[in-house]
Protein backbone atom coordinates (compact mmCIF):
# COMPACT_ATOMS: atom_id res chain seq x y z
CA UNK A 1 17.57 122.70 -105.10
CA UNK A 2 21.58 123.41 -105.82
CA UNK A 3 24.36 121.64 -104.83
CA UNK A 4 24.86 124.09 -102.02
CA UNK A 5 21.19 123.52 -100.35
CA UNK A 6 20.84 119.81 -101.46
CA UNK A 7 20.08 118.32 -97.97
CA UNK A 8 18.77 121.25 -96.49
CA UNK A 9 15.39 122.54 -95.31
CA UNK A 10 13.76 124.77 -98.26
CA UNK A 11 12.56 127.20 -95.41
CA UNK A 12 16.27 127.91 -94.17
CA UNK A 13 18.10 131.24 -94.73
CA UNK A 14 21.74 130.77 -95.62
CA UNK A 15 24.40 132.57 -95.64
CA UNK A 16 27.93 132.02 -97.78
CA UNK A 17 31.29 131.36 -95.49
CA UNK A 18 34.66 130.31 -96.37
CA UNK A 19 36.23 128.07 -94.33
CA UNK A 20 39.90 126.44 -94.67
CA UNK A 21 40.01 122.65 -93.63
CA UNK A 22 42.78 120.41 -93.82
CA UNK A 23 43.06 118.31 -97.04
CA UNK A 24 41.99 114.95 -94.71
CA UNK A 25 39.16 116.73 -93.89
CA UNK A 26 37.98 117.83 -96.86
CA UNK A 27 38.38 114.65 -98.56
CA UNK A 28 36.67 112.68 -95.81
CA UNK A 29 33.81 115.29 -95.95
CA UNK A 30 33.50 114.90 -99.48
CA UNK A 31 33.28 111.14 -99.24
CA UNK A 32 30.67 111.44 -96.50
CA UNK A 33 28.75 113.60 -98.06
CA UNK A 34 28.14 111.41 -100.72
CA UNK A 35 27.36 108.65 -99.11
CA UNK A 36 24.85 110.38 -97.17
CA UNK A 37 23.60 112.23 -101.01
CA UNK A 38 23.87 115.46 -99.40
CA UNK A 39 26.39 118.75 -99.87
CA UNK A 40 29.39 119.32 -97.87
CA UNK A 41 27.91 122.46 -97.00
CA UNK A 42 25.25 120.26 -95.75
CA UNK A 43 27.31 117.95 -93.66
CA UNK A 44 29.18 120.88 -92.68
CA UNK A 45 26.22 122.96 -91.40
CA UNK A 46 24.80 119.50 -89.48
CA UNK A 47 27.99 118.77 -88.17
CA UNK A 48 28.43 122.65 -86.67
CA UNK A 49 24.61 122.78 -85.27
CA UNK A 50 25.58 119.36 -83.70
CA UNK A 51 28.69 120.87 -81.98
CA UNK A 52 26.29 123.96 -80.74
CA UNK A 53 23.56 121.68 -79.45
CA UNK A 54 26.17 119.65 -77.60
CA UNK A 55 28.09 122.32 -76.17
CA UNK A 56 24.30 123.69 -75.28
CA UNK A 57 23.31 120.71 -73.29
CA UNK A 58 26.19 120.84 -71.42
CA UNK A 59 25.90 123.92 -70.22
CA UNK A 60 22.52 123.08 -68.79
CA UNK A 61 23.96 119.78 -67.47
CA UNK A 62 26.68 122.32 -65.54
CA UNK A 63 23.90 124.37 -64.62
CA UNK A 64 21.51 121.92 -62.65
CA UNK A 65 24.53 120.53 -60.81
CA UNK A 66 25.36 123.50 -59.79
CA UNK A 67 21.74 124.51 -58.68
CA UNK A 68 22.06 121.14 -56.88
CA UNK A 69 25.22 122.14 -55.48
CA UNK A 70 24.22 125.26 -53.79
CA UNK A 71 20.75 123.95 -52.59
CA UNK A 72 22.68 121.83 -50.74
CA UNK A 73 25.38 124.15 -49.85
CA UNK A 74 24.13 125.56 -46.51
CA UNK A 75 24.68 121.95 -44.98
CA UNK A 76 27.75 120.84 -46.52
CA UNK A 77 29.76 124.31 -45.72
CA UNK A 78 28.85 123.55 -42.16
CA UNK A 79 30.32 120.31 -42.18
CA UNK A 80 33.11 120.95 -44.37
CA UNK A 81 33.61 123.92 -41.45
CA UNK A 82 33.29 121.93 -38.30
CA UNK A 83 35.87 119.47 -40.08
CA UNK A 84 38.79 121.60 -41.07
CA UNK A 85 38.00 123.00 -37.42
CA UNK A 86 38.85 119.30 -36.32
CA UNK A 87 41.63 118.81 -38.44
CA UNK A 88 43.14 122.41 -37.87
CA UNK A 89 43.17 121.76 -33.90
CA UNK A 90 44.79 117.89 -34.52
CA UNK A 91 47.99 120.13 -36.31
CA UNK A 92 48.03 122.30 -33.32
CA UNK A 93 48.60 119.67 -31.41
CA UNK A 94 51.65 118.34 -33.66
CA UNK A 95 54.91 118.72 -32.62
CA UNK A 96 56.98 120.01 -35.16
């Protein structure tokens, strides 16, 4: 293997990117990376498909609440109905 795929799975595809990072970064990355004995490219790739599976299980997260949300939506517009009904009729009532 190369630098660039040391860390990586022999069977992936790759493709070349630049990418500007701030100095910190960079040096951080660099001393991570060898800790870990990988690339940066490596610990940058991980680090991105980590981001992408994050952001992806929060979207499902969102997404069953929601389906719980509107299975249950029938009864709770009713109530929330009847109640600003209540409360709407109380501020009639007010003398201003």
């Amino acid at each position: 293997m190369t630098g660039y795929t040391h860390g990586m799975s022999k069977s992936s595809h790759f493709v070349k990117t630049t990418i500007s990072v701030p100095n910190e970064v960079y040096v951080r990355a660099t001393r991570r990376a060898k800790e870990l004995g990988t690339s940066r490219s490596a610990l940058f790739a991980r680090a991105v498909e980590k981001e992408l599976d994050e952001e992806e299980s929060s979207v499902d997260v969102i997404a069953r609440i929601n389906a719980v949300v509107d299975a249950v939506k029938d009864d709770t517009l009713e109530f929330s109905s009847t109640a600003a009904r209540r409360v709407l009729v109380k501020d009639d009532n007010a003398k201003w």
